[in-house]
C-alpha atoms as a PDB file:
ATOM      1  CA  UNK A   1       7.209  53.779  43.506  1.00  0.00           C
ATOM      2  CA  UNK A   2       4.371  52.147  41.921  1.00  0.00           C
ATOM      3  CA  UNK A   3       2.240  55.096  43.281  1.00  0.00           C
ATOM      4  CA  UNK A   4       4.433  57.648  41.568  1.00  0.00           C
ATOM      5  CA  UNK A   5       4.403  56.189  38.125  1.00  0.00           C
ATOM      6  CA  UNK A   6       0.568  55.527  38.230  1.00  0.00           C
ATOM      7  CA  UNK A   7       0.628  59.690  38.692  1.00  0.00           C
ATOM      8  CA  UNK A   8       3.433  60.745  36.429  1.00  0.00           C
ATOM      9  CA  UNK A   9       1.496  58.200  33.835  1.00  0.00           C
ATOM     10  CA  UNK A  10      -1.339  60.296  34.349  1.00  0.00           C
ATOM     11  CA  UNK A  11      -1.060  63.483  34.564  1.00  0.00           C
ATOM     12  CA  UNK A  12       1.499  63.386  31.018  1.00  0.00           C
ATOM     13  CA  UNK A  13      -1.266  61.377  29.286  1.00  0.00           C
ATOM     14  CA  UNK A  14      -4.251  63.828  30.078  1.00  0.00           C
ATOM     15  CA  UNK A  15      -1.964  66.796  29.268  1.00  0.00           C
ATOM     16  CA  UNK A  16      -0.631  65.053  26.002  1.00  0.00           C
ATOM     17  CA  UNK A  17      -4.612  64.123  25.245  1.00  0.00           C
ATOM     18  CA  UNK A  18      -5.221  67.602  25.919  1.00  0.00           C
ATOM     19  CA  UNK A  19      -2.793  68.896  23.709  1.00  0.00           C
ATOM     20  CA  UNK A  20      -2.932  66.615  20.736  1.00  0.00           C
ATOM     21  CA  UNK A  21      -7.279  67.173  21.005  1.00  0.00           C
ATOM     22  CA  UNK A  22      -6.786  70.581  20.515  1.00  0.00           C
ATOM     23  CA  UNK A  23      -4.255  70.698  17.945  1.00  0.00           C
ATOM     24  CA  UNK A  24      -6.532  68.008  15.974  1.00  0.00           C
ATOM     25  CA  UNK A  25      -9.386  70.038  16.629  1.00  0.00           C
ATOM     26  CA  UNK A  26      -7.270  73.662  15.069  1.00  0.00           C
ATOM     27  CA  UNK A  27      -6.131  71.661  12.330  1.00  0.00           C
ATOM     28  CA  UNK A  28      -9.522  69.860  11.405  1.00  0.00           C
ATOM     29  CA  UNK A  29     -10.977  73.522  11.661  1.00  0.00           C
ATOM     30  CA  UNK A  30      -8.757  74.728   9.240  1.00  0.00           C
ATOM     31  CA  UNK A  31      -7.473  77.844  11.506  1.00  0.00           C
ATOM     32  CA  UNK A  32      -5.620  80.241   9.052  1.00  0.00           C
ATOM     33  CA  UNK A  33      -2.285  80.494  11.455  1.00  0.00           C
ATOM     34  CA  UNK A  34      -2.594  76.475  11.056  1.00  0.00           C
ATOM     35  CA  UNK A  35      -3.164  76.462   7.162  1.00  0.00           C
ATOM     36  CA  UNK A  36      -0.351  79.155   6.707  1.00  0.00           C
ATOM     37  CA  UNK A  37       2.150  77.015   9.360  1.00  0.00           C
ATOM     38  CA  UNK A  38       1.225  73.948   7.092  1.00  0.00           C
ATOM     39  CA  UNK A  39       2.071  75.853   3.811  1.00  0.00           C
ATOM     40  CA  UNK A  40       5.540  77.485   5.189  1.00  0.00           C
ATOM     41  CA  UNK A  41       6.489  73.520   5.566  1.00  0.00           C
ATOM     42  CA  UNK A  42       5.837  72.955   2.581  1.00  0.00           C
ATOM     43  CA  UNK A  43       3.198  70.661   2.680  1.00  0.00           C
ATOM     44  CA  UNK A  44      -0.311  70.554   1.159  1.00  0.00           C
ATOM     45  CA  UNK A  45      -3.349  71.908   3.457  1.00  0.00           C
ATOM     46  CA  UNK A  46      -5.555  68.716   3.171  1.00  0.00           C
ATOM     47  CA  UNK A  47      -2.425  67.432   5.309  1.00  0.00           C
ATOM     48  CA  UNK A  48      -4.114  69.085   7.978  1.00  0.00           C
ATOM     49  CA  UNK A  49      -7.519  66.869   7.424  1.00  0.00           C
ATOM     50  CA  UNK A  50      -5.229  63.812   8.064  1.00  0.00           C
ATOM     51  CA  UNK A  51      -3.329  64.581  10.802  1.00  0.00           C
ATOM     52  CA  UNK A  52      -6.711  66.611  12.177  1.00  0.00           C
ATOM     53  CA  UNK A  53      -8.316  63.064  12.084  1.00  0.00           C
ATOM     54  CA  UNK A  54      -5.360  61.051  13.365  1.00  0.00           C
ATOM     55  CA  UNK A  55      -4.896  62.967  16.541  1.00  0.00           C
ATOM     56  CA  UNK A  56      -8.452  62.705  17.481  1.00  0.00           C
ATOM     57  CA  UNK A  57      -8.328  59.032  17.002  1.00  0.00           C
ATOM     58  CA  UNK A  58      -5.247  58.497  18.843  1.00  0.00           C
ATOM     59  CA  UNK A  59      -6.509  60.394  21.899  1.00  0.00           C
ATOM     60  CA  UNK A  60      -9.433  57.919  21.736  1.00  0.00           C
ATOM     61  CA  UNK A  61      -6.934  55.091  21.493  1.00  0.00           C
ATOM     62  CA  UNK A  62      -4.408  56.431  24.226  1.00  0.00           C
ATOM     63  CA  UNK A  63      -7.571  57.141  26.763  1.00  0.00           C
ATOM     64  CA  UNK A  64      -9.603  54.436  26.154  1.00  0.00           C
ATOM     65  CA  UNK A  65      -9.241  51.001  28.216  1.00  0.00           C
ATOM     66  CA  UNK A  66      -8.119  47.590  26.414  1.00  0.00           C
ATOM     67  CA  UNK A  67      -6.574  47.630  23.096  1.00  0.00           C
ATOM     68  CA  UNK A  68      -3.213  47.542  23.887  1.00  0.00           C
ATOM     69  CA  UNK A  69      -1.522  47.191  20.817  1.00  0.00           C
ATOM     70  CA  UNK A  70      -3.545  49.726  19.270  1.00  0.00           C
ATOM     71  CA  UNK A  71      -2.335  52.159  22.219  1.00  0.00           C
ATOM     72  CA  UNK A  72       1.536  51.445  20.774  1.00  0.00           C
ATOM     73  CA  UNK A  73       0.829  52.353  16.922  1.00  0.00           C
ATOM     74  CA  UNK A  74      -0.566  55.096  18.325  1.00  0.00           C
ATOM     75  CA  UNK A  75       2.285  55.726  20.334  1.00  0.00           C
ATOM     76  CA  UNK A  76       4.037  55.660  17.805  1.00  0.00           C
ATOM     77  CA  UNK A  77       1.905  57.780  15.339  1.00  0.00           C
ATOM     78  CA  UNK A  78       2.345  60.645  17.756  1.00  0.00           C
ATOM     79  CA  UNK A  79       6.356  60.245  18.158  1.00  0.00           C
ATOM     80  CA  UNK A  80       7.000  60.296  14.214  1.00  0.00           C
ATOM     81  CA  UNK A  81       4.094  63.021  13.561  1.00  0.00           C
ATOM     82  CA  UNK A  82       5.966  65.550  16.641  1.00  0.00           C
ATOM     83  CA  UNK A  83       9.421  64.272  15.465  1.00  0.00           C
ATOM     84  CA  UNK A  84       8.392  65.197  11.577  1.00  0.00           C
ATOM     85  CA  UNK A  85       7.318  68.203  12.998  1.00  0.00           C
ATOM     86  CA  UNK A  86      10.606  69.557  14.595  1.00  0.00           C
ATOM     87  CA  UNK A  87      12.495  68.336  11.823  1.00  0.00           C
ATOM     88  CA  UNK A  88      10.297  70.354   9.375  1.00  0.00           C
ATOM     89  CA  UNK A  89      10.929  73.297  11.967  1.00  0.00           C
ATOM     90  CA  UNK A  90      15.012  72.756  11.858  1.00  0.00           C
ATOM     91  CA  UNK A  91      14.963  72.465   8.261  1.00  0.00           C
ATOM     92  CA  UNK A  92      13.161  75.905   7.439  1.00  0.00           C
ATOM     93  CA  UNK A  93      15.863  77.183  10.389  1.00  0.00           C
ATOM     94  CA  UNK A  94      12.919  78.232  12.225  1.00  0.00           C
ATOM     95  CA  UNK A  95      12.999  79.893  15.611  1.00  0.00           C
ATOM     96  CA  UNK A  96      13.171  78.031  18.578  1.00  0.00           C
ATOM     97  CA  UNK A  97       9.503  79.114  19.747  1.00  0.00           C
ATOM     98  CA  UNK A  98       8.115  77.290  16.724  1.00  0.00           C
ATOM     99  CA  UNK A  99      10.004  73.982  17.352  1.00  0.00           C
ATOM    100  CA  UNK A 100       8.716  74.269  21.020  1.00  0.00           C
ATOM    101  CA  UNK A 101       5.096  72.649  21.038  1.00  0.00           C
ATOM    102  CA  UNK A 102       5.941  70.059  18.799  1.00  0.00           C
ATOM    103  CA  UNK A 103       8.653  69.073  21.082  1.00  0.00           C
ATOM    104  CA  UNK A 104       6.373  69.286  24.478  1.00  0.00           C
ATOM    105  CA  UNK A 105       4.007  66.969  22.496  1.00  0.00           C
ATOM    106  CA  UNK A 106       6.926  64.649  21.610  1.00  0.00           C
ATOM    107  CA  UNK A 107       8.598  64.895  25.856  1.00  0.00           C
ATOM    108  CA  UNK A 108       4.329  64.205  26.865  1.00  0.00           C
ATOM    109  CA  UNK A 109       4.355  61.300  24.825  1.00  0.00           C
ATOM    110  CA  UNK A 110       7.601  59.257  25.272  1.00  0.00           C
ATOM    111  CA  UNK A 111       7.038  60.183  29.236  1.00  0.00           C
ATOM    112  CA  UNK A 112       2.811  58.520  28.910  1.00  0.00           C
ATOM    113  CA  UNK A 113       4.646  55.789  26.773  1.00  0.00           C
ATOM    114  CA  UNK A 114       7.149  54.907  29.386  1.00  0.00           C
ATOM    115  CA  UNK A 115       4.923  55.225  32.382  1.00  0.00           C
ATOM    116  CA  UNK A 116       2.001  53.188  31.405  1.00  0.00           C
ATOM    117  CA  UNK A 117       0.909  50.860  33.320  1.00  0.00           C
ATOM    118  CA  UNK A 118       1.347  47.174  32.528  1.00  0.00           C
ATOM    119  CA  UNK A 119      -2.125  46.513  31.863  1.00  0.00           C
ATOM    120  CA  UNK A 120      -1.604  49.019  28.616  1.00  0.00           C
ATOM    121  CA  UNK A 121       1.007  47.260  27.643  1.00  0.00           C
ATOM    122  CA  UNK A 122       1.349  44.413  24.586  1.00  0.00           C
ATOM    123  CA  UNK A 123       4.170  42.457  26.614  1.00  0.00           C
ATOM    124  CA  UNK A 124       4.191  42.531  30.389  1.00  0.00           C
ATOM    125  CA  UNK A 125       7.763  41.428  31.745  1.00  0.00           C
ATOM    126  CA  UNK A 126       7.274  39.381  35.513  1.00  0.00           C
ATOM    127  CA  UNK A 127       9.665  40.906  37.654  1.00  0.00           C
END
């Protein structure tokens, strides 16, 4: 069992790394779709710069050994940023296919979250 968590761990944190690099990267770039996304939400474009920023620091934070409390705020900075996200979606009624990445990126994380091993996490429970 151990085996299997050590890969499911894995291969949802390089894939959630992966996904929350590049959408840092698009929104730190300033991509027009992005920019225009951000407006339709109704929030202001530097938003982009900040979340841009945060995403690239928490996939430093998620990949990095150590730091284990550091690896739950982010964590945790990735579940309310995905979960604002779909709720931003719902509220404008938008289509399903909009709601979808944020919600990948939200299923990625809770699954890295649960699966990590003990040594990333702040309280180990002794079986």
């Amino acid at each position: 069992m151990e085996k299997r968590n050590k890969i499911i761990y894995w291969i949802s944190t390089l894939w959630l790394a992966l996904g929350m690099a590049s959408t840092g990267i698009v929104q730190l770039l300033g991509v027009k779709e992005e920019t225009e996304m951000m407006t339709h939400l109704g929030y202001p474009s530097y938003f982009l710069t900040i979340l841009g920023t945060w995403k690239i620091l928490g996939v430093i934070a998620i990949l990095i050994p150590k730091f284990t409390l550091l690896k739950e705020w982010t964590y945790a900075g990735f579940f309310f940023a995905m979960s604002g996200a779909i709720f931003s979606h719902i509220a404008l009624h938008d289509p399903v296919k909009e709601r979808f990445p944020p919600l990948l990126l939200l299923v990625l994380t809770l699954t890295s979250w649960y699966f990590r091993p003990a040594n990333r996490k702040t309280i180990t429970v002794k079986s």
